[in-house]
N, C-alpha and C. Protein backbone atom coordinates (compact mmCIF):
# COMPACT_ATOMS: atom_id res chain seq x y z
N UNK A 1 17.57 -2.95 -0.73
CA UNK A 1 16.45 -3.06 0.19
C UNK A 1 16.84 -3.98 1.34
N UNK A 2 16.22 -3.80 2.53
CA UNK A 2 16.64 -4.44 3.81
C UNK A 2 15.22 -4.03 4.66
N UNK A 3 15.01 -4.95 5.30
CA UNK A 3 14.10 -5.03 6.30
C UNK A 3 13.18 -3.73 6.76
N UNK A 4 14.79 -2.95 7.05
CA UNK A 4 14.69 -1.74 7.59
C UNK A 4 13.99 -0.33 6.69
N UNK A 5 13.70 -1.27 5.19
CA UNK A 5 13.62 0.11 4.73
C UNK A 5 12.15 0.93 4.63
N UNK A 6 12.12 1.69 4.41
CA UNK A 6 9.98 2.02 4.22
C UNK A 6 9.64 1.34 3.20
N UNK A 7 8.38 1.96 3.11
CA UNK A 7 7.74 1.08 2.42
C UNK A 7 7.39 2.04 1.28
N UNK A 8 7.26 1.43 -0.32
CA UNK A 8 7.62 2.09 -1.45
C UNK A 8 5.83 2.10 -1.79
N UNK A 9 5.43 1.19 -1.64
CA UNK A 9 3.81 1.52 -2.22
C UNK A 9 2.87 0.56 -1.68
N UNK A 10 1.58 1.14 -1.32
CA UNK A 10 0.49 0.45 -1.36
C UNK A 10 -0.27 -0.33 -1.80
N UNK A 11 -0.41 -1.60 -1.90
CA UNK A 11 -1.27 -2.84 -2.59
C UNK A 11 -2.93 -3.66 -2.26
N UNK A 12 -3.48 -3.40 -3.08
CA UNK A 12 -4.56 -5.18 -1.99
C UNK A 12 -3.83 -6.12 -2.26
N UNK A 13 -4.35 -7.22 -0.98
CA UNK A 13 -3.63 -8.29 -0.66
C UNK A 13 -3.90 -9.17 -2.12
N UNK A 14 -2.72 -10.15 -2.61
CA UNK A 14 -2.87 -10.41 -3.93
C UNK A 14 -2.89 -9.87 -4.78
N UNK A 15 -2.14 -8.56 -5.21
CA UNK A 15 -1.55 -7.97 -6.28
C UNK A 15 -0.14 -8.23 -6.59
N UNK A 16 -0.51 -8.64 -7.88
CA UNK A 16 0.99 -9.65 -8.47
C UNK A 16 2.23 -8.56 -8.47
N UNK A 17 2.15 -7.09 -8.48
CA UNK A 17 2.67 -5.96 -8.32
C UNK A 17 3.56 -5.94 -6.69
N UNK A 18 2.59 -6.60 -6.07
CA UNK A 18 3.43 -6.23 -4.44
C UNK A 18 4.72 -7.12 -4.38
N UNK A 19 5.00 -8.10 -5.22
CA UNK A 19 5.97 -8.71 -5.34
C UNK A 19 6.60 -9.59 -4.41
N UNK A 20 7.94 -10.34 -4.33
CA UNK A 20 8.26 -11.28 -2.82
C UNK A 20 8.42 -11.04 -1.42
N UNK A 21 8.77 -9.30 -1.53
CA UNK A 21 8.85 -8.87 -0.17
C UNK A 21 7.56 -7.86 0.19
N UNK A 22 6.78 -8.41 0.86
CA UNK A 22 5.20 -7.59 1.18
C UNK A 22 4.83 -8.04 2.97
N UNK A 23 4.19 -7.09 3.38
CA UNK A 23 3.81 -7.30 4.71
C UNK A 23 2.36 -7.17 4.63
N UNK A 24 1.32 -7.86 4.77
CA UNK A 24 0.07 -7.65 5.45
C UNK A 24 -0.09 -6.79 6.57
N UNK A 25 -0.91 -5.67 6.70
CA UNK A 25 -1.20 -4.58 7.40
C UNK A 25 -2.68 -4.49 7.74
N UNK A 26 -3.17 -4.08 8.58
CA UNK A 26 -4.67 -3.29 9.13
C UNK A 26 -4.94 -2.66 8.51
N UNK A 27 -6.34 -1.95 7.85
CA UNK A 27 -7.25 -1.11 7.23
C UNK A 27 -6.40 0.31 7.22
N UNK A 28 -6.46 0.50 9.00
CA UNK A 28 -5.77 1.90 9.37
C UNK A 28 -4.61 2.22 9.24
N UNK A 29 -3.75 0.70 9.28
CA UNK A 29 -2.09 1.44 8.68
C UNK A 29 -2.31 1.97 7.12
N UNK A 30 -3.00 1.24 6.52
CA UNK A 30 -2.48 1.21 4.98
C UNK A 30 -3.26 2.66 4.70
N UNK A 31 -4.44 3.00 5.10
CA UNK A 31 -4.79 4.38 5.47
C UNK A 31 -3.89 5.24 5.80
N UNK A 32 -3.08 5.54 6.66
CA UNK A 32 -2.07 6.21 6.94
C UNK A 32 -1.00 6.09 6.06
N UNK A 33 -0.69 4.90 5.73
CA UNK A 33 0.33 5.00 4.69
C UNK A 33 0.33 5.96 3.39
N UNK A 34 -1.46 5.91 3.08
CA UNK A 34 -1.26 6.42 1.73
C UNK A 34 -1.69 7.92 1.99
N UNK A 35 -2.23 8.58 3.40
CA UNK A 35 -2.39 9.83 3.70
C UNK A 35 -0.93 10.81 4.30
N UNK A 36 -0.05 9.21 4.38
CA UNK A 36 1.30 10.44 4.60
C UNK A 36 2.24 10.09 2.98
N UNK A 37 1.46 9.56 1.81
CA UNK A 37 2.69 10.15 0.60
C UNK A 37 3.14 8.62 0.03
N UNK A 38 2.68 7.29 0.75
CA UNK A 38 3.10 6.09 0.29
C UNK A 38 2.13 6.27 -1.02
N UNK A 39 3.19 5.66 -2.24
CA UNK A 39 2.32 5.59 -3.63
C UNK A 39 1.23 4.51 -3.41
N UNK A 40 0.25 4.45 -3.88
CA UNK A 40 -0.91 3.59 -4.02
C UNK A 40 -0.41 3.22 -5.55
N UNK A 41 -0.57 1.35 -5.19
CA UNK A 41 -0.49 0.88 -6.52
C UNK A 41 -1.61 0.90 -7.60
N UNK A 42 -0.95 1.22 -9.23
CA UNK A 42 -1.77 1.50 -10.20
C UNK A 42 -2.22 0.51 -10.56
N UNK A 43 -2.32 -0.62 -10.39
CA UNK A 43 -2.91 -1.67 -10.87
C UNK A 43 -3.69 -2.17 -10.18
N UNK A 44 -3.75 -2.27 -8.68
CA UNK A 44 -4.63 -2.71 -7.34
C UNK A 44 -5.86 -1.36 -7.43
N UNK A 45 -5.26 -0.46 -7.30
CA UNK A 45 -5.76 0.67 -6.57
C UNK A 45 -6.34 0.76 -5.41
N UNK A 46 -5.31 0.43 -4.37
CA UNK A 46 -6.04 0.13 -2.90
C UNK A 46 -6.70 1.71 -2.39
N UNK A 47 -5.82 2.58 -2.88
CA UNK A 47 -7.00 3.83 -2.42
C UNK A 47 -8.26 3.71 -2.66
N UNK A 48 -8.92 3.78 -4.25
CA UNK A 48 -10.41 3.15 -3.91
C UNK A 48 -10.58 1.89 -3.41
N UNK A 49 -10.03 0.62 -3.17
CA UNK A 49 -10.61 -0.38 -2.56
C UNK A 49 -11.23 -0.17 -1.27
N UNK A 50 -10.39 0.83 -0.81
CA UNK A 50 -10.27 1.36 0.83
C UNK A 50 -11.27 2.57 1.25
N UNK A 51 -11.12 3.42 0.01
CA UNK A 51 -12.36 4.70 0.03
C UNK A 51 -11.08 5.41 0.66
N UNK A 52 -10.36 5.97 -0.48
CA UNK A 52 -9.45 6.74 0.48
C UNK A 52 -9.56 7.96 -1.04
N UNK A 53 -10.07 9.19 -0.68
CA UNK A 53 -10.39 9.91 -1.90
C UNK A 53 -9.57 10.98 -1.39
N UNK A 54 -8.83 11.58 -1.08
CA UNK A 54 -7.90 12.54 -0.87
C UNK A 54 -6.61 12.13 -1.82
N UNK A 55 -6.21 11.21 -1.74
CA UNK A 55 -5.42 10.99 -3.00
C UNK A 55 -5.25 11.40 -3.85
């Protein structure tokens, strides 16, 4: 992993899951993230935190 790489999955902020390397994002990125194929984490479940039901 490097800076450069995508991003492997979706979290809420404070999920012990997102681990040491995490970026804080806007409503609408993390929306997009998980409507183009980023996994939503199973333990957070930011898709429902977010109301993202296409998932």
């Amino acid at each position: 992993m490097n800076r450069d790489s995508p991003p492997v999955a979706v979290h809420v902020g404070g999920c012990h899951m997102a681990g040491k390397r995490w970026t804080g994002v806007p409503r609408d990125v993390a929306l997009r993230a998980l409507s183009e194929g980023i996994e939503a984490c199973g333990h957070c479940r930011p898709d429902a935190e977010l109301g993202y039901l296409d998932g």
